[in-house]
N, C-alpha and C. Protein backbone atom coordinates (compact mmCIF):
# COMPACT_ATOMS: atom_id res chain seq x y z
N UNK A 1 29.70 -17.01 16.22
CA UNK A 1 28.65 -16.16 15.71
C UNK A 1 28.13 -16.75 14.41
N UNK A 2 26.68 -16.88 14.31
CA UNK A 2 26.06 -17.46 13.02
C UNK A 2 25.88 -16.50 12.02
N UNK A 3 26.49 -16.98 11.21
CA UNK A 3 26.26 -15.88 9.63
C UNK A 3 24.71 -16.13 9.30
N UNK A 4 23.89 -14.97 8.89
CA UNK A 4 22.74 -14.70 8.44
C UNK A 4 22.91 -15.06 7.03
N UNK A 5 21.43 -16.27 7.02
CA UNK A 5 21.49 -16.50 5.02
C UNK A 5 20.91 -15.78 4.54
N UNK A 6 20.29 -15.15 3.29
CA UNK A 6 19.92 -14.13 2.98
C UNK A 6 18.85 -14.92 1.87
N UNK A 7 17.86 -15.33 1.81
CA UNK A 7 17.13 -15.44 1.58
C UNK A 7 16.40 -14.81 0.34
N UNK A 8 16.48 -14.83 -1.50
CA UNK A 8 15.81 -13.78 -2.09
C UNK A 8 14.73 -14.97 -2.95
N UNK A 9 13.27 -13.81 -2.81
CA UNK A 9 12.08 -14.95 -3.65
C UNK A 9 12.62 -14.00 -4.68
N UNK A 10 11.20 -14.33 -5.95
CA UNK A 10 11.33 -14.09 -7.32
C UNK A 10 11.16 -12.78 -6.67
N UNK A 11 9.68 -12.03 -6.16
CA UNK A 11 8.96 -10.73 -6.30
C UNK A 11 9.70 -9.80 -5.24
N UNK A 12 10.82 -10.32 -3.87
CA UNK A 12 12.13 -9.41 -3.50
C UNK A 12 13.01 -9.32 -4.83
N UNK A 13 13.54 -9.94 -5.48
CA UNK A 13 14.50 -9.83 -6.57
C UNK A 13 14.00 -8.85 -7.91
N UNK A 14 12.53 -9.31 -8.20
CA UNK A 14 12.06 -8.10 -8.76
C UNK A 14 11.61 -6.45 -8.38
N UNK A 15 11.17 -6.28 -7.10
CA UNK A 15 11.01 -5.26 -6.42
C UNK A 15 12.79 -4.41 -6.27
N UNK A 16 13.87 -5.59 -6.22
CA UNK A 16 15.04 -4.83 -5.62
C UNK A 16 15.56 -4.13 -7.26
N UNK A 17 14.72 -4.89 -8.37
CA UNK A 17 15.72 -4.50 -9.62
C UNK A 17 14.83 -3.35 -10.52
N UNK A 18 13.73 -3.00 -9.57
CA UNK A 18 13.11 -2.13 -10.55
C UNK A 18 13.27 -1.23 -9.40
N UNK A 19 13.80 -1.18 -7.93
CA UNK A 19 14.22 0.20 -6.85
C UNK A 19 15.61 0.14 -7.70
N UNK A 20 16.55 -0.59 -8.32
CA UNK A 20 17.37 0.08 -8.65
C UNK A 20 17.42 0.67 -10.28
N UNK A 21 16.50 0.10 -10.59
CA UNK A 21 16.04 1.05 -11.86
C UNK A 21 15.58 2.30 -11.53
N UNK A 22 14.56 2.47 -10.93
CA UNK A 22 14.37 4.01 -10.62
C UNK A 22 15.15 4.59 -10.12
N UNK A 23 16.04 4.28 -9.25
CA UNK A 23 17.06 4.84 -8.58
C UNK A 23 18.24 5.52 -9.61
N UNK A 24 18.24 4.86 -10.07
CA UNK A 24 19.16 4.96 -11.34
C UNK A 24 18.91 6.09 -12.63
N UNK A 25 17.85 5.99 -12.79
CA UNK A 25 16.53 7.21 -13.45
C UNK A 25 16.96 8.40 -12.94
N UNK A 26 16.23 8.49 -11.48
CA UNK A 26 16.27 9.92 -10.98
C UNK A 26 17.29 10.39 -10.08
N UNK A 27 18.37 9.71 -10.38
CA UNK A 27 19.91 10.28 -9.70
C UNK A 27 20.37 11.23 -9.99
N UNK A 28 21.22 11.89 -9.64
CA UNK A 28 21.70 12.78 -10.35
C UNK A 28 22.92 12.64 -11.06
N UNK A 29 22.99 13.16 -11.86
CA UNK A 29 24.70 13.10 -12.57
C UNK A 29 25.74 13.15 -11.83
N UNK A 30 25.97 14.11 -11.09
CA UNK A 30 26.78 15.14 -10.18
C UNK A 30 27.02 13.47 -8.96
N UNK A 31 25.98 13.01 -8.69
CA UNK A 31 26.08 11.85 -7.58
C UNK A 31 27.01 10.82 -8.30
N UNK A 32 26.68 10.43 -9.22
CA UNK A 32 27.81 9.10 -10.16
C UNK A 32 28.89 9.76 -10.15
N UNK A 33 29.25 10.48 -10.20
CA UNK A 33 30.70 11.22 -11.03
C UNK A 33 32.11 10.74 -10.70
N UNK A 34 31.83 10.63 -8.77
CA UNK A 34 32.97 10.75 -8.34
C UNK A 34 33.27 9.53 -7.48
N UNK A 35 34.42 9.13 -7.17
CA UNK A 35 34.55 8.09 -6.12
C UNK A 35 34.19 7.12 -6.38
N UNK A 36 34.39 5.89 -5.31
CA UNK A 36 33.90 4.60 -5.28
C UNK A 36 32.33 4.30 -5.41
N UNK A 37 31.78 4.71 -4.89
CA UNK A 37 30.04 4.93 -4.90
C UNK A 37 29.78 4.85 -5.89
N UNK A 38 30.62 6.00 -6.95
CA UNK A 38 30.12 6.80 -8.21
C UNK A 38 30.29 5.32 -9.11
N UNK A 39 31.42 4.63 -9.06
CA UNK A 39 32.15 3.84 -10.06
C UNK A 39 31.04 2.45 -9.84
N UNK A 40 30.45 2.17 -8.49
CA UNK A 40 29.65 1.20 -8.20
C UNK A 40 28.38 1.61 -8.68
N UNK A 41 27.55 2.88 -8.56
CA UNK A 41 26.45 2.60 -9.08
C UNK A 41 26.31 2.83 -10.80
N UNK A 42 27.66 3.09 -11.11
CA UNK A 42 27.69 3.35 -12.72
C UNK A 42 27.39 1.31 -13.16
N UNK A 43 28.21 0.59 -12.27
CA UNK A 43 28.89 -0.44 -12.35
C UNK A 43 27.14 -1.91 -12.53
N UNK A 44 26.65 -0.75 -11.30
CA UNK A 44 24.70 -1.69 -11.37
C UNK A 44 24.22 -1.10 -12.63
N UNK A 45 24.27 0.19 -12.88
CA UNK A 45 23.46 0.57 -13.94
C UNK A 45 23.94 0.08 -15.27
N UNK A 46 25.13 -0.65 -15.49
CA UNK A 46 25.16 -1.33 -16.89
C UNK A 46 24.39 -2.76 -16.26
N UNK A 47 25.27 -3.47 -15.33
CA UNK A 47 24.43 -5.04 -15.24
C UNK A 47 22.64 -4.39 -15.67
N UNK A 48 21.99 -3.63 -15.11
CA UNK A 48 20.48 -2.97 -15.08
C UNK A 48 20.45 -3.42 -16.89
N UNK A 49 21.27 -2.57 -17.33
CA UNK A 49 20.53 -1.91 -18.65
C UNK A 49 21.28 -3.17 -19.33
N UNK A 50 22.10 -4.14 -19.02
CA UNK A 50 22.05 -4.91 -20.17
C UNK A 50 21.28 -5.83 -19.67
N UNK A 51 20.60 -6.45 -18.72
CA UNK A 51 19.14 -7.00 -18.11
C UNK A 51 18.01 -6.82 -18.94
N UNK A 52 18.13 -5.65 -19.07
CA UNK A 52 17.05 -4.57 -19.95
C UNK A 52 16.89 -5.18 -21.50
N UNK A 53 18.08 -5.12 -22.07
CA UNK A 53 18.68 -5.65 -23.65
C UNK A 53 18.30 -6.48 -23.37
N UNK A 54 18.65 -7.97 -22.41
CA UNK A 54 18.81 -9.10 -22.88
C UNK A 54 16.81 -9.39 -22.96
N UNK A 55 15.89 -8.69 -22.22
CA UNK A 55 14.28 -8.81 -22.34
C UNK A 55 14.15 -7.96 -23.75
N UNK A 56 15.04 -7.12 -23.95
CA UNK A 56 14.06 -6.60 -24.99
C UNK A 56 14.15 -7.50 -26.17
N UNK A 57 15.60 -8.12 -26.44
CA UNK A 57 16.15 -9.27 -27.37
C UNK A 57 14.93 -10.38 -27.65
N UNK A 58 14.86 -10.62 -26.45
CA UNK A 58 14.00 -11.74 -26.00
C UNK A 58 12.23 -11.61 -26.37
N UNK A 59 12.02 -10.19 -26.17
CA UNK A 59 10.67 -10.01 -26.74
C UNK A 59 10.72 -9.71 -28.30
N UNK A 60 11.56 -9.21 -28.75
CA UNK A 60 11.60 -9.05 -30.36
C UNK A 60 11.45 -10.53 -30.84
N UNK A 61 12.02 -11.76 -30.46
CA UNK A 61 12.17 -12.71 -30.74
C UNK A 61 10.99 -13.48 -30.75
N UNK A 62 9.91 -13.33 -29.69
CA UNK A 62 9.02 -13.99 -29.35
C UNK A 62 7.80 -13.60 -30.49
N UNK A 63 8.24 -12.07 -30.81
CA UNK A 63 7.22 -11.62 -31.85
C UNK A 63 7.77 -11.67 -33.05
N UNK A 64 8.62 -12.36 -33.34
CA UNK A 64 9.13 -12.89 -34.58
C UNK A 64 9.88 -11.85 -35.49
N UNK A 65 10.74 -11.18 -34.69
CA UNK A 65 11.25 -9.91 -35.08
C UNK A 65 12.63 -9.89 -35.01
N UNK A 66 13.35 -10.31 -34.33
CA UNK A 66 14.30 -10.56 -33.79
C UNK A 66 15.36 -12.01 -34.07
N UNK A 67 16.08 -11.53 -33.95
CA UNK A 67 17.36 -12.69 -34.53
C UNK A 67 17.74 -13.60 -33.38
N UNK A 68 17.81 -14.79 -33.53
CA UNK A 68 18.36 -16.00 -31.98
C UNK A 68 19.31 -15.31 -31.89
N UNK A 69 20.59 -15.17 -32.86
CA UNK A 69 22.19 -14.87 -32.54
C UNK A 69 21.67 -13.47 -31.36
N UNK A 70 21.13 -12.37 -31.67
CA UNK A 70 20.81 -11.36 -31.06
C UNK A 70 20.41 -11.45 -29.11
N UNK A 71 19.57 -12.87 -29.66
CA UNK A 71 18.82 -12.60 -27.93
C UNK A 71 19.89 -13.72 -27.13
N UNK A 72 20.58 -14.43 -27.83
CA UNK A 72 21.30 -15.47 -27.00
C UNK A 72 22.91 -14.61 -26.85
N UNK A 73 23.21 -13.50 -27.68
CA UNK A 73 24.22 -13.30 -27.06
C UNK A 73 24.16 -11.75 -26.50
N UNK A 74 23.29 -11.08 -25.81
CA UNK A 74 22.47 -10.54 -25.01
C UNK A 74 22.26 -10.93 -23.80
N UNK A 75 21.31 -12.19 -23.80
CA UNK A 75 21.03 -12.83 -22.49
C UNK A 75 22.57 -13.63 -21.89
N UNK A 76 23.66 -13.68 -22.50
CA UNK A 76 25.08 -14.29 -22.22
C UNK A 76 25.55 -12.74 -21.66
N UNK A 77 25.45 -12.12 -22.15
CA UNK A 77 26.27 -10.61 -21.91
C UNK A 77 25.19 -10.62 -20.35
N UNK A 78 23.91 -10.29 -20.19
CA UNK A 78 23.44 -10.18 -18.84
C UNK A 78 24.13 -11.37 -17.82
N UNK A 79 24.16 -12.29 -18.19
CA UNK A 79 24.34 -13.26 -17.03
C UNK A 79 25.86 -13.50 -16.80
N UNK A 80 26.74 -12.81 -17.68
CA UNK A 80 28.26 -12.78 -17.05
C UNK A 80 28.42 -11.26 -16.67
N UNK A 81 26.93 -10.31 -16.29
CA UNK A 81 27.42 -9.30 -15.96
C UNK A 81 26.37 -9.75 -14.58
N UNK A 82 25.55 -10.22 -14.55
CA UNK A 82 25.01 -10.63 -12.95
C UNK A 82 25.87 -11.84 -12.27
N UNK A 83 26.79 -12.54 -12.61
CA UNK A 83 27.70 -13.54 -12.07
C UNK A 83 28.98 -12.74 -11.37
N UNK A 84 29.40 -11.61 -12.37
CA UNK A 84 30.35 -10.29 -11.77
C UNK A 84 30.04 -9.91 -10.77
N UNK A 85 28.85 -9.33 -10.47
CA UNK A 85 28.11 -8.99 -9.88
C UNK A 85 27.84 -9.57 -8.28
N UNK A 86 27.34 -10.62 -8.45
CA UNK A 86 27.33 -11.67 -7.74
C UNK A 86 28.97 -11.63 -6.40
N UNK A 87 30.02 -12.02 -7.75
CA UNK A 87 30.96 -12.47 -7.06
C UNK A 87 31.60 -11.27 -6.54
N UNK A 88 32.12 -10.01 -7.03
CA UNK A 88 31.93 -9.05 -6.29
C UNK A 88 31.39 -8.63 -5.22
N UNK A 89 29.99 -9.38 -4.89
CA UNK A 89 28.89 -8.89 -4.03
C UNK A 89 29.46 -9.70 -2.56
N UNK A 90 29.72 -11.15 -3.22
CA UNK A 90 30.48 -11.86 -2.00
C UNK A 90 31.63 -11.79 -1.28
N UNK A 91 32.58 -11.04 -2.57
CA UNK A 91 33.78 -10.87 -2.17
C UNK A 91 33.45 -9.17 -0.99
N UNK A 92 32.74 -8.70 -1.13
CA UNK A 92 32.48 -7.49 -0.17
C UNK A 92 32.02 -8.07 0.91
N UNK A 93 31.22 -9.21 1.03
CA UNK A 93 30.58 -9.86 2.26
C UNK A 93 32.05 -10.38 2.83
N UNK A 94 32.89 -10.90 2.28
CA UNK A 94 34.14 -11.88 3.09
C UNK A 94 34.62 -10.64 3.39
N UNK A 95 34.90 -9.56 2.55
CA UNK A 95 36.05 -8.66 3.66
C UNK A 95 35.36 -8.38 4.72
N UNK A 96 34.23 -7.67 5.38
CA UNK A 96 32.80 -6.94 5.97
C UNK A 96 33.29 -8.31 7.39
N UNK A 97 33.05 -9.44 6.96
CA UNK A 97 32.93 -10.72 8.13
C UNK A 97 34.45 -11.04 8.27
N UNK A 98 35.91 -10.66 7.50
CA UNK A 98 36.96 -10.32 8.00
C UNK A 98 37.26 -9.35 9.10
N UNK A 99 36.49 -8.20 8.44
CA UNK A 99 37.31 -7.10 9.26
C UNK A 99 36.33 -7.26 11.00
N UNK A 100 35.17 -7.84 11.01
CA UNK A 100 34.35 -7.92 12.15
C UNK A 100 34.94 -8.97 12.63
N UNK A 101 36.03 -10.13 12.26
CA UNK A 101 36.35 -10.94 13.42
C UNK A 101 37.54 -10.65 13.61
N UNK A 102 38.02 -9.31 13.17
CA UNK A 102 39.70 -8.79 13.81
C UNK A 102 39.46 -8.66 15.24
N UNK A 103 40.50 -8.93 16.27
CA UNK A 103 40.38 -8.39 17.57
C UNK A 103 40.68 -6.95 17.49
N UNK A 104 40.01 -6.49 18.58
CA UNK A 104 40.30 -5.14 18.97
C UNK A 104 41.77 -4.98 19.86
């Protein structure tokens, strides 16, 4: 059986990170609270919001407002929280294509 590659352009990757920004917005409290779900979408909504920091760092900077130390260790904090992310994301794909080639 051929594993499906998954394919992401820039404007899927941006469309998927501003559905989980809103998503994230108009959730409810009561929905995060509990369980695995709860602990995972708490878990996107920091990678989200330090995404968030590491642009806003980045625009203070550009308008001459902002400190390098600030936006470079910001944009380090986003990208070892999208690499987490990441590898987490794969490690859910290997169990998912484990448990589908157990025999019955």
């Amino acid at each position: 059986m051929a594993i499906p590659t998954l394919v992401v352009t820039p404007s899927t990757a941006a469309k998927a990170y501003a559905d989980i920004a809103n998503t994230a917005a108009t959730a409810a409290p009561a929905d995060a609270a509990g369980g695995f779900g709860g602990a995972l979408a708490r878990a996107l909504e920091g990678v989200v919001q330090s995404g968030k920091t590491a642009e806003q760092q980045s625009m203070h900077a550009i308008a001459g407002t902002g400190s390098l130390t600030d936006v470079v260790s910001a944009v380090s904090k986003a990208e070892l929280a999208l690499q987490t992310t990441v590898a987490i994301r794969d490690r859910v794909v290997q169990a998912y294509q484990d448990i589908m080639r157990m025999p019955i």
